[in-house]
Protein backbone atom coordinates (compact mmCIF):
# COMPACT_ATOMS: atom_id res chain seq x y z
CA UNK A 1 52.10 196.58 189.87
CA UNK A 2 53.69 193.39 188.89
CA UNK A 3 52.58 190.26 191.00
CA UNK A 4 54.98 187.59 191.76
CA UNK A 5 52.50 185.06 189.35
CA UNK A 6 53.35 187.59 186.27
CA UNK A 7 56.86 187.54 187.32
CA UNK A 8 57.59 183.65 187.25
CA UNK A 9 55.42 183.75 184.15
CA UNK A 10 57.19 186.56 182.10
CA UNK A 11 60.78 184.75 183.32
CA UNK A 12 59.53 181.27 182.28
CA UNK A 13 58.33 182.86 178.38
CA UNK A 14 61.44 185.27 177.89
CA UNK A 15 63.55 182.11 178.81
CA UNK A 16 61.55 179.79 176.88
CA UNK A 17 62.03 181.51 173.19
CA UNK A 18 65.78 181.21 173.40
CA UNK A 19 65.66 177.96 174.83
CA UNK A 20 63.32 176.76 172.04
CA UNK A 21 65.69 177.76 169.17
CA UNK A 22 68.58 176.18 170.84
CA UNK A 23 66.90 172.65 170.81
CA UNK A 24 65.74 173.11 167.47
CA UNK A 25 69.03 174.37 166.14
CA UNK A 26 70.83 171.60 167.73
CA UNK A 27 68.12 168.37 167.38
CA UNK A 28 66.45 169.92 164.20
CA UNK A 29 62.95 167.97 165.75
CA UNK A 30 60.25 170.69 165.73
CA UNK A 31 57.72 168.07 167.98
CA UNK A 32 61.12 168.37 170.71
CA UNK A 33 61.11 172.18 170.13
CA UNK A 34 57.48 172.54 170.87
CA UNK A 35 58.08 170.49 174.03
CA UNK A 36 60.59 173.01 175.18
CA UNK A 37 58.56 176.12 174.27
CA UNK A 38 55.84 174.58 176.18
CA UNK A 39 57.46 172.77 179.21
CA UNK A 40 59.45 176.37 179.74
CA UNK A 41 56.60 178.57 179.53
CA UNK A 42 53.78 177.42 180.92
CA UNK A 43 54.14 173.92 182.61
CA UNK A 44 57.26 175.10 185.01
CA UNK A 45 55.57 178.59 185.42
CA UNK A 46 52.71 177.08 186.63
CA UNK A 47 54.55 174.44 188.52
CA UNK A 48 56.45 177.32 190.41
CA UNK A 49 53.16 179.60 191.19
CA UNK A 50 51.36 176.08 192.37
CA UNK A 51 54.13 175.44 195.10
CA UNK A 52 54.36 178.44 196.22
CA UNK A 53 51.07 179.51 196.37
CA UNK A 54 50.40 175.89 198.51
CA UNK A 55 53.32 177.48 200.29
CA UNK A 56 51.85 180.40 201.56
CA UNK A 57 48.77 178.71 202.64
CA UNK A 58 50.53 176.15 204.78
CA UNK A 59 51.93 178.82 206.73
């Protein structure tokens, strides 16, 4: 079974790729790309999973 972690994880990659190729198609800066490819799929993932696991625990 998928957990809701995996879920906001898997969104946050799949939506990162396309994402990343856009900015680098557009700006041509690979440092910017990289940026997006990481800020997409793993700092807003985590972000996400962070608030709403503090969520959960508040009440």
């Amino acid at each position: 079974m998928v957990t809701r972690e995996q879920r906001v994880v898997l969104t946050g990659v799949v939506l990162s790729i396309p994402a990343t190729y856009l900015v680098y198609t557009l700006t041509g800066s690979f440092p910017l790309a990289g940026a997006t490819l990481l800020g997409l799929g793993f700092v807003i993932p985590s972000g996400i999973n962070g608030y709403r696991d503090e969520e959960t625990t508040r009440g």
